[in-house]
Protein backbone atom coordinates (compact mmCIF):
# COMPACT_ATOMS: atom_id res chain seq x y z
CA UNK A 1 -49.17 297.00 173.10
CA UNK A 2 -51.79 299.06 174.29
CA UNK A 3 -55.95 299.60 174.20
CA UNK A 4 -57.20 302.25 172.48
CA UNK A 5 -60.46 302.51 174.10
CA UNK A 6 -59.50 301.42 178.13
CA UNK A 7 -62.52 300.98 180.20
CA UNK A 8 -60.96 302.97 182.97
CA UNK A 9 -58.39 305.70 183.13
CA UNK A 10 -58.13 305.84 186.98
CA UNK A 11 -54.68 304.42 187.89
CA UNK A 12 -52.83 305.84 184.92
CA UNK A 13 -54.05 309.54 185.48
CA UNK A 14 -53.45 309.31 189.01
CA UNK A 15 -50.01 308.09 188.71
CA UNK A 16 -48.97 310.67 186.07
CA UNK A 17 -50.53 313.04 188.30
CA UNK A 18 -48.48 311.90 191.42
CA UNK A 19 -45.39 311.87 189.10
CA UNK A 20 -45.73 315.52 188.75
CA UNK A 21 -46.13 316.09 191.91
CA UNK A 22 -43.12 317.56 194.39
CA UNK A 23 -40.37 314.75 194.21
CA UNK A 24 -40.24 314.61 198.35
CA UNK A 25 -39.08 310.98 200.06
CA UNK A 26 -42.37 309.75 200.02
CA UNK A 27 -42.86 310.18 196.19
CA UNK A 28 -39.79 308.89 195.37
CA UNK A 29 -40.19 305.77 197.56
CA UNK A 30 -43.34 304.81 195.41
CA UNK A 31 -41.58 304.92 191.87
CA UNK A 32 -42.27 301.20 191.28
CA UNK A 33 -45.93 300.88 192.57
CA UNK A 34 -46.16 304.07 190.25
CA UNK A 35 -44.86 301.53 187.06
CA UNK A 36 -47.21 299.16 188.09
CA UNK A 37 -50.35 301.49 188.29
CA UNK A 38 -49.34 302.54 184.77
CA UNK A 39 -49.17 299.11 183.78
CA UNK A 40 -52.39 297.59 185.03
CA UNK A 41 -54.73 299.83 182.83
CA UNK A 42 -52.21 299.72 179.67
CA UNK A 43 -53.45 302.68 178.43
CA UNK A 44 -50.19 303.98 177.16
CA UNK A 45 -48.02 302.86 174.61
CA UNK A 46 -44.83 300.23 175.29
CA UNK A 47 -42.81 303.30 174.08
CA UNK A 48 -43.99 305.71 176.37
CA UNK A 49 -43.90 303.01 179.25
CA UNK A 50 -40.22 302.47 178.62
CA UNK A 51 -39.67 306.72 179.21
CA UNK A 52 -41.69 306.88 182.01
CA UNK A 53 -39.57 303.55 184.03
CA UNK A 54 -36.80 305.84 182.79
CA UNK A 55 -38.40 309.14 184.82
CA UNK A 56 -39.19 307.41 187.46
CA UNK A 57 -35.19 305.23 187.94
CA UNK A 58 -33.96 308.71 187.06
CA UNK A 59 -36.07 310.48 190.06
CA UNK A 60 -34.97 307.24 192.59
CA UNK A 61 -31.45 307.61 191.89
CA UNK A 62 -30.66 312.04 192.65
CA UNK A 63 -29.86 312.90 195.85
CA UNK A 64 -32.94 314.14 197.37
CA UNK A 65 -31.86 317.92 197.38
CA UNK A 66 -30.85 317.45 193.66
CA UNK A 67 -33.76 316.09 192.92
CA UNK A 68 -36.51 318.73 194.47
CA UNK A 69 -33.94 321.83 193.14
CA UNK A 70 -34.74 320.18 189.38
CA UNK A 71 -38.72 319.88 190.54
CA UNK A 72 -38.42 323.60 191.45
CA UNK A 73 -36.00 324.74 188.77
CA UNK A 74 -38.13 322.55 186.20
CA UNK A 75 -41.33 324.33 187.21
CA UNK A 76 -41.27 327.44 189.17
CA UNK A 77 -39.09 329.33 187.52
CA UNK A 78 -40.54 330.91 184.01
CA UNK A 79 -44.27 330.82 183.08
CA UNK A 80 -43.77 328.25 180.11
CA UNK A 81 -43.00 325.60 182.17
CA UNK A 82 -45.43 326.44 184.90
CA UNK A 83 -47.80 323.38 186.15
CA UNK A 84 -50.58 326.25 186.68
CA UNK A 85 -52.08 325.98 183.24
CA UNK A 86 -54.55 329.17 183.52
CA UNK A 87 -50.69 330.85 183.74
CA UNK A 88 -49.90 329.80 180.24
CA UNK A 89 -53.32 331.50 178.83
CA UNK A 90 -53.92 334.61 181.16
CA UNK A 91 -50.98 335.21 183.08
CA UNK A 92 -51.18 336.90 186.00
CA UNK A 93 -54.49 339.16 184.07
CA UNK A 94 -57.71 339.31 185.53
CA UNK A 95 -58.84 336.61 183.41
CA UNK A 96 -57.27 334.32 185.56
CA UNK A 97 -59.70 335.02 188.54
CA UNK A 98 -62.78 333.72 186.33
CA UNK A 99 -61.38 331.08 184.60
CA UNK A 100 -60.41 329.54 187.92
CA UNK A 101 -63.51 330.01 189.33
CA UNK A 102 -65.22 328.18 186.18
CA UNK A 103 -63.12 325.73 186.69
CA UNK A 104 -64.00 324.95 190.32
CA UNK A 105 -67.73 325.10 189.56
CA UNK A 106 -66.80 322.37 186.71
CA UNK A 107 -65.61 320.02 189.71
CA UNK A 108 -68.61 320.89 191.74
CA UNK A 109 -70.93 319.90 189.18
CA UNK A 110 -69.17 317.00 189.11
CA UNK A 111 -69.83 316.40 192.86
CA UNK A 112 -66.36 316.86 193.97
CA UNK A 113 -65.22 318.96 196.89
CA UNK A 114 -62.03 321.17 196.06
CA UNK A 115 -59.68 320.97 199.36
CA UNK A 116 -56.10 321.23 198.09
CA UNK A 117 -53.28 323.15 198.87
CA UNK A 118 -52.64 323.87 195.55
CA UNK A 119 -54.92 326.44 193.16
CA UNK A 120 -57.48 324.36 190.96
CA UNK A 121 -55.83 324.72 187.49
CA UNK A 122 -52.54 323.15 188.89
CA UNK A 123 -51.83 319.90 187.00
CA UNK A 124 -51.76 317.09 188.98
CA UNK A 125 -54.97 318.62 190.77
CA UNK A 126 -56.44 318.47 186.86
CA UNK A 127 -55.12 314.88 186.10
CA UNK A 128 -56.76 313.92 189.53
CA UNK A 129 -60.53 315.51 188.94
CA UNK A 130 -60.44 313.64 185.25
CA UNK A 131 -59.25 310.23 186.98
CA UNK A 132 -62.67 310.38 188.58
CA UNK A 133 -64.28 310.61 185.22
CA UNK A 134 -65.64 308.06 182.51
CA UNK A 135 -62.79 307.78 180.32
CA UNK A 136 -64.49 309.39 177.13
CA UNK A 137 -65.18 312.14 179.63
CA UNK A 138 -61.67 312.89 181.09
CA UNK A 139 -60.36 312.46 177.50
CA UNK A 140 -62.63 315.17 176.10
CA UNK A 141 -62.02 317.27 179.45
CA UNK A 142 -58.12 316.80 178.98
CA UNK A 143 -58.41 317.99 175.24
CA UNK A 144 -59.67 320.79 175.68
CA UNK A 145 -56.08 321.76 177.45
CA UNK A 146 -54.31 319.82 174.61
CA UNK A 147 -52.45 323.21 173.41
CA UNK A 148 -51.21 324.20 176.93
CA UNK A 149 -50.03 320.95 177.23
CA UNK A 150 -48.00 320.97 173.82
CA UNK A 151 -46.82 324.56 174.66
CA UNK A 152 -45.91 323.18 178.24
CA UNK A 153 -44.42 319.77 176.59
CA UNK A 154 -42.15 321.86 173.97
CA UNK A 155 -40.89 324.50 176.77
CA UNK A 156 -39.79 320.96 178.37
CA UNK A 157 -38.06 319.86 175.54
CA UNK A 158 -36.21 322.76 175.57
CA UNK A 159 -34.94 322.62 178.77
CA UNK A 160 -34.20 318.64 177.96
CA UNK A 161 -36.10 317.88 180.98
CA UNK A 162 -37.24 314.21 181.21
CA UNK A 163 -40.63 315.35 182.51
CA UNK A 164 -41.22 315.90 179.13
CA UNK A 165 -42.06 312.41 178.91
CA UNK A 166 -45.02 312.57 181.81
CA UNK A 167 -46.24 315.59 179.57
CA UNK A 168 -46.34 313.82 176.40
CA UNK A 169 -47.99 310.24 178.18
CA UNK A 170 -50.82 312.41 179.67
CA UNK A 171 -51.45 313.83 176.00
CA UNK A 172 -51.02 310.42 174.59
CA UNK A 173 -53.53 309.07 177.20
CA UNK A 174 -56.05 312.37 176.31
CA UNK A 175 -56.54 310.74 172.47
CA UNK A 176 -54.20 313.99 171.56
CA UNK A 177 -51.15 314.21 169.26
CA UNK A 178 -47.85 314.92 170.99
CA UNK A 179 -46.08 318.29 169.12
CA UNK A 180 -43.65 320.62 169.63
CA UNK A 181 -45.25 324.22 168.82
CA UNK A 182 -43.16 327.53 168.51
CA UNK A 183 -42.89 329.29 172.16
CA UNK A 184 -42.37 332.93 172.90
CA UNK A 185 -39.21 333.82 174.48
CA UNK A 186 -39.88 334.91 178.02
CA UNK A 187 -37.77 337.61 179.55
CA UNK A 188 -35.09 336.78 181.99
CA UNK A 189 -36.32 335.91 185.33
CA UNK A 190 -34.22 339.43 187.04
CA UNK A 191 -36.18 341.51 184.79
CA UNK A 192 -39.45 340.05 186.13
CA UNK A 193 -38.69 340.36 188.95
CA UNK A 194 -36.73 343.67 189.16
CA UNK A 195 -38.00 345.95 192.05
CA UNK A 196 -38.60 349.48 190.32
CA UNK A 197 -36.06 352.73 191.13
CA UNK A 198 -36.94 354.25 194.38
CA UNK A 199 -35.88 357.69 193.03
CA UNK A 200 -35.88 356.89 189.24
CA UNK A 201 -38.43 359.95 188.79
CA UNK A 202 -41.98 359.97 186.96
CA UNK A 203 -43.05 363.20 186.15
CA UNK A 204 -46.45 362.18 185.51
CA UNK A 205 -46.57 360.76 189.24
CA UNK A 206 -45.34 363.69 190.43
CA UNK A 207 -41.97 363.09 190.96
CA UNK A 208 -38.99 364.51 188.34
CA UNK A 209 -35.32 363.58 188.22
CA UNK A 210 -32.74 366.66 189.04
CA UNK A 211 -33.02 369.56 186.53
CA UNK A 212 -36.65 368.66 185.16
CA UNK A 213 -39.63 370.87 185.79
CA UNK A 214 -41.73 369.36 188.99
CA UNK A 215 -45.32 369.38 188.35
CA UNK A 216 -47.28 371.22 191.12
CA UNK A 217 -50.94 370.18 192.45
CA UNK A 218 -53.14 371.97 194.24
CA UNK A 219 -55.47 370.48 196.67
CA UNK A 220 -58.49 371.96 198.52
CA UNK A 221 -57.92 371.65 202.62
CA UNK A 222 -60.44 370.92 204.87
CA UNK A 223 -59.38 374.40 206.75
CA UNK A 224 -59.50 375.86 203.20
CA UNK A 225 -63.16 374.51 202.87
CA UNK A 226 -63.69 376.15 205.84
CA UNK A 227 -62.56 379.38 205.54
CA UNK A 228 -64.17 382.38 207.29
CA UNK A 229 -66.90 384.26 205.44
CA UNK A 230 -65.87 386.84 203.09
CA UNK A 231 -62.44 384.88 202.12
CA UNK A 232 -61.97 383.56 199.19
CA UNK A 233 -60.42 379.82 198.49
């Protein structure tokens, strides 16, 4: 059982956004006031209640270490799983710059102060601006992130990662269907991260590998710009 139209969203965006959040001791000794925030509001269904009691045993029960390695294996490693959601659209473009910037000035209209560690567009930063919101509002504001959050959902899924399940309750919670969508294979993480060949060559930089024609340039000095009258440059 749960209400389709709660009058406040508060405690059960918070929490999901806390559950998202680095698994350190203090999270993980707050699992069951975490159930019980999710519970008070019932804005999520019984089903989804039952796989979140199961994320949340599941974090409680791994060996600390183990269970911040998953946090950063889940999440920091590969852009489809990223928590930044501006990564998912732009990358690391230029685009990125403005849309983060819009997205400040969205929680300064709001009359909201931005002082995080995080960058703005990082989820549980998001699920925390829209539990400060009417509910119609944080539902329209989460919606319009509904594909990033399917994309980010599926890449979860793949990885058979039970923060899936936090994914798919803060879509459920948004008024949005929960669906896998088709993701585009990222290249391995040593090829993004490959350093370039010191002495690979680049003939159009100037440089040439062994037995290929090195481009000359020709640069005007300042002693050349100087020269004495009567010589030429």
């Amino acid at each position: 059982m749960f209400k389709k139209n709660p009058t406040s969203l508060r405690l059960t965006l918070r929490a999901l956004g806390y559950l998202l959040s680095y698994p350190d001791a203090q999270l993980r000794s707050v699992m069951p006031q975490l159930i019980d925030a999710l519970q008070v509001e019932q804005a999520l269904t019984s089903e989804r209640m039952a796989e979140l009691e199961a994320v949340c045993q599941h974090l409680a029960a791994l060996d600390p270490l183990e269970a911040e390695a998953r946090y950063v294996d889940n999440f920091d490693r590969g852009r489809q799983t990223s928590l930044h959601l501006f990564e998912h659209v732009h990358g690391d473009s230029r685009d990125r710059g403005p849309a983060l910037i819009d997205l400040l000035q969205t929680y300064e209209k709001a009359g909201l102060k931005f002082d995080a560690e995080e960058l703005p567009d990082h989820l549980p930063v998001v699920l925390e601006f829209a539990s400060t919101q009417p509910p119609e509002v944080a539902k329209e504001f989460l919606g319009e992130m509904a594909h990033i959050l399917n994309a980010l959902f599926s890449a979860l899924v793949a990885r058979s990662s039970p923060y899936a399940s936090v994914i798919a309750a803060v879509l459920e919670v948004s008024g949005q269907r929960v669906q896998s969508v088709a993701l585009t294979p990222e290249p391995p993480m040593d090829e993004v991260w490959a350093e370039p060949e010191a002495f690979g060559g680049c003939s159009t930089q100037g440089q040439a590998k062994p037995e290929q024609p090195q481009p000359m340039h020709f640069v005007r000095t300042p002693r050349a710009e100087r020269a004495p009258e009567g010589v030429s440059v």
